[in-house]
C-alpha atoms as a PDB file:
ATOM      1  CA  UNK A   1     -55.581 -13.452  11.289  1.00  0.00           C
ATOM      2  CA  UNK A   2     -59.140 -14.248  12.482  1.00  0.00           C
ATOM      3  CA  UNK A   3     -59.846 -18.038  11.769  1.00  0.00           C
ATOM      4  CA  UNK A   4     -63.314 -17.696  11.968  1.00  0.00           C
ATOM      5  CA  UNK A   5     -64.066 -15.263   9.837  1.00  0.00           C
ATOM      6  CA  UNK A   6     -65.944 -16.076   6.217  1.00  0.00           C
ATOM      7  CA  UNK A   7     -64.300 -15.616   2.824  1.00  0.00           C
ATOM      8  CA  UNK A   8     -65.719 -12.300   2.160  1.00  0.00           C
ATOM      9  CA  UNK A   9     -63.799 -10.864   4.942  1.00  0.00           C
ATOM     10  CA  UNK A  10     -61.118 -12.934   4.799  1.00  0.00           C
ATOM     11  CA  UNK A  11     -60.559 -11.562   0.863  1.00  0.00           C
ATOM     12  CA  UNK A  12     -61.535  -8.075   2.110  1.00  0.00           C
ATOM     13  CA  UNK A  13     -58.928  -7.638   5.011  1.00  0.00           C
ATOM     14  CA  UNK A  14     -55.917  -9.757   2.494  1.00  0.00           C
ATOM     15  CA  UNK A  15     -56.524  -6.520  -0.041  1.00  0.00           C
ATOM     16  CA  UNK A  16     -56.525  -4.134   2.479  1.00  0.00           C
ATOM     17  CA  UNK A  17     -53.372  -5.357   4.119  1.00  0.00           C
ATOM     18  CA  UNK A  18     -51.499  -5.669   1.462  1.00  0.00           C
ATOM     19  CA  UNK A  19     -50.548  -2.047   2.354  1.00  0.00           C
ATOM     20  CA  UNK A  20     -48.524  -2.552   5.084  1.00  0.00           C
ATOM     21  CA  UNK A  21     -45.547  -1.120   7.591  1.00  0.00           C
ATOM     22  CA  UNK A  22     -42.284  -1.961   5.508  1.00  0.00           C
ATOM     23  CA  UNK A  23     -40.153  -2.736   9.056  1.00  0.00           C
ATOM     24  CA  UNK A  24     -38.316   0.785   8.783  1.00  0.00           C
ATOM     25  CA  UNK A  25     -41.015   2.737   9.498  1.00  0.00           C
ATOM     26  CA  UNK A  26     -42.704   2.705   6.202  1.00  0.00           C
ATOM     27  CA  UNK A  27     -45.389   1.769   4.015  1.00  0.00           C
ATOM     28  CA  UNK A  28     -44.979  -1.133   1.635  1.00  0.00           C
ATOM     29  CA  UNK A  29     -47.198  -2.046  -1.303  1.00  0.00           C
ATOM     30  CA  UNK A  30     -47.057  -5.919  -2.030  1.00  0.00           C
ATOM     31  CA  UNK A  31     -49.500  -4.689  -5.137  1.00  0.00           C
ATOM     32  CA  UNK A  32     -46.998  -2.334  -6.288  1.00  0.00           C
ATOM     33  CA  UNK A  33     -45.970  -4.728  -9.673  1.00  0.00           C
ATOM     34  CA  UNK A  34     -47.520  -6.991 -11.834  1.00  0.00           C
ATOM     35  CA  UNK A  35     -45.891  -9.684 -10.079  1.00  0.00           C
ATOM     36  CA  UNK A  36     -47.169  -8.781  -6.843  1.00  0.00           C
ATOM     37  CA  UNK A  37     -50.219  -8.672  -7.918  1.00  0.00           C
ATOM     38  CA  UNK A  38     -49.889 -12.101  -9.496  1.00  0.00           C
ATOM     39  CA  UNK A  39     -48.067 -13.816  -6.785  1.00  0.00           C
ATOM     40  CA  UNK A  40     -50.485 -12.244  -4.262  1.00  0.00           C
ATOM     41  CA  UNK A  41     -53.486 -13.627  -5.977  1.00  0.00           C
ATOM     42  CA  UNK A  42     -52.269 -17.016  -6.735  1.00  0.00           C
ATOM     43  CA  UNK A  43     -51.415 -17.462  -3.085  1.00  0.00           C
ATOM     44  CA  UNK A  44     -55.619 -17.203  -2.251  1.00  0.00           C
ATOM     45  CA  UNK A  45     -57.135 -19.847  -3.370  1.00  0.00           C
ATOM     46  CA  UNK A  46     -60.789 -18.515  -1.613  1.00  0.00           C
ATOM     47  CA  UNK A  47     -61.098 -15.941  -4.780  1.00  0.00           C
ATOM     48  CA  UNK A  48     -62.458 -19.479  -6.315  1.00  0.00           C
ATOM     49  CA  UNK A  49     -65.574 -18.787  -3.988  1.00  0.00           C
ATOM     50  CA  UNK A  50     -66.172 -15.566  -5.481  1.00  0.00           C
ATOM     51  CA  UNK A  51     -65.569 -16.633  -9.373  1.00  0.00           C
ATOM     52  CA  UNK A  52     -62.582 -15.855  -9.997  1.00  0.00           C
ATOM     53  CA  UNK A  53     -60.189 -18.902 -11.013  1.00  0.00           C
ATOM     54  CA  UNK A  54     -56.559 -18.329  -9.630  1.00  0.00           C
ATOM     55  CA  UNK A  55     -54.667 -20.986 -11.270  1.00  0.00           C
ATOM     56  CA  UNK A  56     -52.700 -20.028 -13.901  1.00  0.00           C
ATOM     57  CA  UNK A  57     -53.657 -15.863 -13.563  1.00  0.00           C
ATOM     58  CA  UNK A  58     -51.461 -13.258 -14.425  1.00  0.00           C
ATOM     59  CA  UNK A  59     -52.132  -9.530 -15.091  1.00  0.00           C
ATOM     60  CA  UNK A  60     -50.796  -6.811 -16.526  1.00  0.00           C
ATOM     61  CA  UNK A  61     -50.919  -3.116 -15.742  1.00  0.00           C
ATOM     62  CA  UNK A  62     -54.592  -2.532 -16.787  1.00  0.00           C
ATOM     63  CA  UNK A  63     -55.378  -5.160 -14.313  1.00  0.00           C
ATOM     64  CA  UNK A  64     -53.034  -3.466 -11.318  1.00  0.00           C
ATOM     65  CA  UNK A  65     -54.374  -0.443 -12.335  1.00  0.00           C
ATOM     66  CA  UNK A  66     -57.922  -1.442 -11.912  1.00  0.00           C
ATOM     67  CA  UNK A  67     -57.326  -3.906  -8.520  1.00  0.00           C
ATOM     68  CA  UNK A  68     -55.417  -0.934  -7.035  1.00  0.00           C
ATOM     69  CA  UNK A  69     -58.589   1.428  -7.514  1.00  0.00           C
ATOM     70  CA  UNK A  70     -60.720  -1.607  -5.627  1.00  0.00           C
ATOM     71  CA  UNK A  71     -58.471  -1.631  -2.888  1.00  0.00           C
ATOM     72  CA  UNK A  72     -58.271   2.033  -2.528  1.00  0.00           C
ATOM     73  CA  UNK A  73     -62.276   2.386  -2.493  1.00  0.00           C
ATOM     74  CA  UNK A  74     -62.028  -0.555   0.034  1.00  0.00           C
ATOM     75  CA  UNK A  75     -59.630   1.051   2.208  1.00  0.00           C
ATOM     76  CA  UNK A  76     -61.820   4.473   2.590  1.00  0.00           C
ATOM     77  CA  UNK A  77     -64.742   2.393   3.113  1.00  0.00           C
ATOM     78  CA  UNK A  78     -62.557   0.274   6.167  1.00  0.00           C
ATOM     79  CA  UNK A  79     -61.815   4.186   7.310  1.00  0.00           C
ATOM     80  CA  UNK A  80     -65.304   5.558   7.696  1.00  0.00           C
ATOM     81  CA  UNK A  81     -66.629   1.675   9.330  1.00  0.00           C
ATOM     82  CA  UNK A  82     -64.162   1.967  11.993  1.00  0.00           C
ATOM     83  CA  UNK A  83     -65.731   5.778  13.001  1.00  0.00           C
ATOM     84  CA  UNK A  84     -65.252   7.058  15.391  1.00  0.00           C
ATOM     85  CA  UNK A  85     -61.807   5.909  15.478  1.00  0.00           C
ATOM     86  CA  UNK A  86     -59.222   6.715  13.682  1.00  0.00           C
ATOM     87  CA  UNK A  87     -58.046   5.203  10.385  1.00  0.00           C
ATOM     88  CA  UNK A  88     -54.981   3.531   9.834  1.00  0.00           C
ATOM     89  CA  UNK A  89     -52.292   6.082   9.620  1.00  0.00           C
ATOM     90  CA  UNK A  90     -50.682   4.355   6.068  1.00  0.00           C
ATOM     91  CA  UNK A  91     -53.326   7.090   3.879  1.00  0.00           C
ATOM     92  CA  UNK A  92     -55.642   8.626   6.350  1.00  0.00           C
ATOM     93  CA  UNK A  93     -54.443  11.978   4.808  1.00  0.00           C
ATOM     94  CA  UNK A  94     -55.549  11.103   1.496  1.00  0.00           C
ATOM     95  CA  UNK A  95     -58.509   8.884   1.371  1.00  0.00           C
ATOM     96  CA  UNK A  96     -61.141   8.308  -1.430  1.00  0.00           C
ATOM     97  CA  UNK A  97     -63.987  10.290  -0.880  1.00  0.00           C
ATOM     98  CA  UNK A  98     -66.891   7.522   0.651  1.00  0.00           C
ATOM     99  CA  UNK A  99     -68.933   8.147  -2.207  1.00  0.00           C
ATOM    100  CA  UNK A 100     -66.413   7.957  -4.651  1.00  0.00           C
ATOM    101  CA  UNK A 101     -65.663   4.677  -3.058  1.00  0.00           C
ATOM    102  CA  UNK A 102     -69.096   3.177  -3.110  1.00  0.00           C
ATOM    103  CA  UNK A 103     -69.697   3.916  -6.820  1.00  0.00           C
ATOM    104  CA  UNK A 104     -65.872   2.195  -7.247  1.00  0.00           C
ATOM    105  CA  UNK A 105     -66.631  -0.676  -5.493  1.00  0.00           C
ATOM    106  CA  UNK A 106     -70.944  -1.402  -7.234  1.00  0.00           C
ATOM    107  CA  UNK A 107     -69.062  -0.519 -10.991  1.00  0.00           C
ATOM    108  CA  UNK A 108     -66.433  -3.007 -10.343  1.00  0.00           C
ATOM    109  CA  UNK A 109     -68.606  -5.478  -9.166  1.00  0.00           C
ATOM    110  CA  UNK A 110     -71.061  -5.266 -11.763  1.00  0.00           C
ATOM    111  CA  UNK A 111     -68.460  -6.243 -14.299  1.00  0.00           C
ATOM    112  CA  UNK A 112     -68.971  -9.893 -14.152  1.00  0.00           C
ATOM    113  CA  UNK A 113     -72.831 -10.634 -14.333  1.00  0.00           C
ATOM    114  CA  UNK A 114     -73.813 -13.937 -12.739  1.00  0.00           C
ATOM    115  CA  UNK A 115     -76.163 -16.282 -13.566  1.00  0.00           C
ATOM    116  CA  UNK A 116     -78.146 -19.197 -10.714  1.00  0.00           C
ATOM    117  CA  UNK A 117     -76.727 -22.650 -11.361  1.00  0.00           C
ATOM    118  CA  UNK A 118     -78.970 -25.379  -9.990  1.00  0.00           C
ATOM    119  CA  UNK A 119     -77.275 -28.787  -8.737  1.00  0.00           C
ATOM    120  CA  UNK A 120     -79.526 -31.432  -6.843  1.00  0.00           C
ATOM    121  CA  UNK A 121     -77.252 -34.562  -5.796  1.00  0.00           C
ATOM    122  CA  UNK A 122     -79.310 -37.858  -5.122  1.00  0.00           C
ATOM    123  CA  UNK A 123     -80.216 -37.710  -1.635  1.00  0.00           C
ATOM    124  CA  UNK A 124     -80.775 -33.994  -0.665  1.00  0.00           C
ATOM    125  CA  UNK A 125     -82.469 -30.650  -1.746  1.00  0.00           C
ATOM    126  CA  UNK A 126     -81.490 -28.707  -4.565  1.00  0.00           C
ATOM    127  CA  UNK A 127     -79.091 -25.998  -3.953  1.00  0.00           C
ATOM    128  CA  UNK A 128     -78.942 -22.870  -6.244  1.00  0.00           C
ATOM    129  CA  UNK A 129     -75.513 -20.794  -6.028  1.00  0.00           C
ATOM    130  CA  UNK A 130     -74.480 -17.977  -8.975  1.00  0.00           C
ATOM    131  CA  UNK A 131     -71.658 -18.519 -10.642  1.00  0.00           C
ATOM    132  CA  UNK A 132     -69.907 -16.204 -13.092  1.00  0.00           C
ATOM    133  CA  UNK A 133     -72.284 -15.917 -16.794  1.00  0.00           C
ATOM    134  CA  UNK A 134     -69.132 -16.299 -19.291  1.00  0.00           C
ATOM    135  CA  UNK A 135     -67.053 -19.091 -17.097  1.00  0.00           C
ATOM    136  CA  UNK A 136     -64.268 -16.734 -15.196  1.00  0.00           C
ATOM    137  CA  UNK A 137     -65.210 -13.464 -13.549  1.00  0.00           C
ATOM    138  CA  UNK A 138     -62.810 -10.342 -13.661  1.00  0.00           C
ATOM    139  CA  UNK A 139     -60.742 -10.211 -10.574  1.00  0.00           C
ATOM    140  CA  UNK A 140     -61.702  -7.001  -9.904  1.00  0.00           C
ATOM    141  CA  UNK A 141     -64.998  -7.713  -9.873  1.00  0.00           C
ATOM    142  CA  UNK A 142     -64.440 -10.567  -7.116  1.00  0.00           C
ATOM    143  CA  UNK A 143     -62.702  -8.219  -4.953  1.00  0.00           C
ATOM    144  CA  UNK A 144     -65.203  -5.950  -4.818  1.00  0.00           C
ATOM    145  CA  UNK A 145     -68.428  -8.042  -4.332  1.00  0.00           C
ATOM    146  CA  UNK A 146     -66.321  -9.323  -1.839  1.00  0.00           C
ATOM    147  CA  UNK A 147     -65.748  -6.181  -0.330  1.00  0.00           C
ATOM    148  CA  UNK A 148     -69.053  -5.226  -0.601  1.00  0.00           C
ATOM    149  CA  UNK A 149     -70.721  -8.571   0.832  1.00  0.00           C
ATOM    150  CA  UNK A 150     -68.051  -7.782   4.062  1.00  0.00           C
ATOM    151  CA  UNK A 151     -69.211  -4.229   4.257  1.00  0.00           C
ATOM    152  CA  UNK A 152     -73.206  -4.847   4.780  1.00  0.00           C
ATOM    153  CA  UNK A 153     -72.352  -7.976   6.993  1.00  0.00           C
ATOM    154  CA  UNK A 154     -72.238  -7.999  10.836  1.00  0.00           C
ATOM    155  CA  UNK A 155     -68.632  -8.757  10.694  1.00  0.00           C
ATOM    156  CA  UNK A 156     -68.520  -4.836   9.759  1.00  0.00           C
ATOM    157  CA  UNK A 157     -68.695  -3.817  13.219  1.00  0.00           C
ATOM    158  CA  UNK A 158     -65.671  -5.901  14.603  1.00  0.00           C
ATOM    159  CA  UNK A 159     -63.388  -3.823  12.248  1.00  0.00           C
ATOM    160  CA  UNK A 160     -60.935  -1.899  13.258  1.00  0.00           C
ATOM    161  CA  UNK A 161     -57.345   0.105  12.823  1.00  0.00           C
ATOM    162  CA  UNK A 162     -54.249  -0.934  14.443  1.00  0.00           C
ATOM    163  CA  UNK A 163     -52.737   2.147  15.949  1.00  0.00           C
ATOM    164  CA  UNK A 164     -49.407   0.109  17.423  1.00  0.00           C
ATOM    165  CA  UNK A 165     -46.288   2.342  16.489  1.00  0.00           C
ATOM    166  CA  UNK A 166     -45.660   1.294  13.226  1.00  0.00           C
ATOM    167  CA  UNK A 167     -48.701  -0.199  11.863  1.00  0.00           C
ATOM    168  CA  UNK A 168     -50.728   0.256   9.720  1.00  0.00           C
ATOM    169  CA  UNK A 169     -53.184  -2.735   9.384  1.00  0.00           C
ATOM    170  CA  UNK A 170     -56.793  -2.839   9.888  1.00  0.00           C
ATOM    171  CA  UNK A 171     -58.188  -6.462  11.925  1.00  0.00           C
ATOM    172  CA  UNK A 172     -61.405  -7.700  13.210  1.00  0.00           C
ATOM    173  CA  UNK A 173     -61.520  -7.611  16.956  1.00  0.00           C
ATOM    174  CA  UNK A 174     -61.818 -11.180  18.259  1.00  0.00           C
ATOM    175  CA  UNK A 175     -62.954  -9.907  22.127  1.00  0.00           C
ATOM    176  CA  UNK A 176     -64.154  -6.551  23.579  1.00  0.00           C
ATOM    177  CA  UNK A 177     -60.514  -5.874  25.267  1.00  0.00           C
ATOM    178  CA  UNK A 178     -58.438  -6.383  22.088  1.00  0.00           C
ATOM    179  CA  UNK A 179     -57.083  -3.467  20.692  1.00  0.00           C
ATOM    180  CA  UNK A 180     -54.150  -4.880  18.910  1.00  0.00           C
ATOM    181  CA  UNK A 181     -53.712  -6.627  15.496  1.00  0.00           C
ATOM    182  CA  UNK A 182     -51.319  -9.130  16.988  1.00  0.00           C
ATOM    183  CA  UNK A 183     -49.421  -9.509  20.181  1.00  0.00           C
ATOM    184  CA  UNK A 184     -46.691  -7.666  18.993  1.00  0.00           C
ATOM    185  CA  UNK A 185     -48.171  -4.827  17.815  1.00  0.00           C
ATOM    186  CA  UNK A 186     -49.355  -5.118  21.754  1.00  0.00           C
ATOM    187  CA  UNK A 187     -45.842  -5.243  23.063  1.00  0.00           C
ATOM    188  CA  UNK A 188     -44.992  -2.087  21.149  1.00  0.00           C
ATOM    189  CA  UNK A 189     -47.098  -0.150  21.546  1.00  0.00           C
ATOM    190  CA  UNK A 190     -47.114  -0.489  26.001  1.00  0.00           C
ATOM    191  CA  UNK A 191     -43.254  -0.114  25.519  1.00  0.00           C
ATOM    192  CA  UNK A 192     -44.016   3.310  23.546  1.00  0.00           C
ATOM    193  CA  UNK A 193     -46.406   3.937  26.436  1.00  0.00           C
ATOM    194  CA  UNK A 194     -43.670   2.817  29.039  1.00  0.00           C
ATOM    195  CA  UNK A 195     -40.993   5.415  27.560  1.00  0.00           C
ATOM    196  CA  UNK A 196     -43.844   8.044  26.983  1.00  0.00           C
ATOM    197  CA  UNK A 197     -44.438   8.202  30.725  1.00  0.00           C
ATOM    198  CA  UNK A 198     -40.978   8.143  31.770  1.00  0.00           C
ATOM    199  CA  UNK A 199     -39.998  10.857  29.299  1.00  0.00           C
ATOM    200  CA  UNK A 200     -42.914  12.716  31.603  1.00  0.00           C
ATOM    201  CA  UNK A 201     -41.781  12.299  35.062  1.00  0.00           C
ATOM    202  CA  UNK A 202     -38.061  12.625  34.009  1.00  0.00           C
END
């Protein structure tokens, strides 16, 4: 993935992929148990930037239940940025309405109110930065100020859907010709194009 791009996105894109082609031309959910949701969140240590403390998390089904609806609002939202293309194919048939997805995303992140926390180190200008009001924020809510802090940023426009035979992953295009989420979605998807023209002149 993008090395350049800032947590927000970075957080953004990990939810949203975490639907993804299974290999056998399905969909996989790595959110689809507790302890995906668990493992899958102690493996990103950046939700620290966004209040949320990692170490030592674990859910239970309230909590997949309520991460699941972020990324769902998140992934209708990633549909209607990368308009006019297409979505990615993994629930284009059955996306959240936008506006349901909006009022998802501003609920969840109003969950954990923060408050401005003023440090000034000997030496330089104070710096003000919010940090969660009661110590840890609710992961939810840290997903979806993430997602919302991605969504009004310029980094917006780069987004797009993979549409390589098989996938199903959304990416932020690094140069105007890329239209691939990796090489090898690349390599598929001219082979597909290879055998598609054949099939035509044969």
């Amino acid at each position: 993935m993008n090395a350049s791009i800032g947590a927000d996105a970075r957080l953004a894109l990990d939810l949203a992929l975490t639907v993804r082609h299974d290999g056998h031309g399905g969909v996989a959910d790595d959110l689809a148990t507790v302890e995906g949701l668990t493992a899958w969140v102690r493996e990103r240590p950046e939700t620290g930037a966004h209040g949320f403390e990692a170490r030592g998390f674990v859910v239970d089904d309230t909590d997949l239940a309520a991460v699941r609806e972020v990324r769902a609002a998140v992934r209708a939202l990633f549909a209607r940025a990368v308009l006019p293309g297409e979505p990615s194919p993994a629930d284009a048939a059955r996306l959240m309405p936008v506006r349901d997805a909006v009022e998802r995303l501003n609920t969840r992140a109003a969950l954990a109110p923060t408050v401005p926390v003023l440090s000034w180190t000997e030496g330089a200008d104070p710096v003000v930065r919010q940090e969660p009001a009661h110590g840890d924020a609710e992961l939810t809510a840290a997903l979806a100020r993430a997602a919302i802090a991605f969504l009004a940023s310029p980094d917006r426009q780069r987004l797009r859907a993979c549409h390589a035979p098989r996938c199903v992953r959304y990416f932020l295009k690094d140069h105007p010709r890329q239209e691939w989420c990796k090489p090898s979605c690349g390599n598929r998807a001219r082979v597909a194009r290879h055998h598609e023209r054949h099939k035509k002149t044969a």
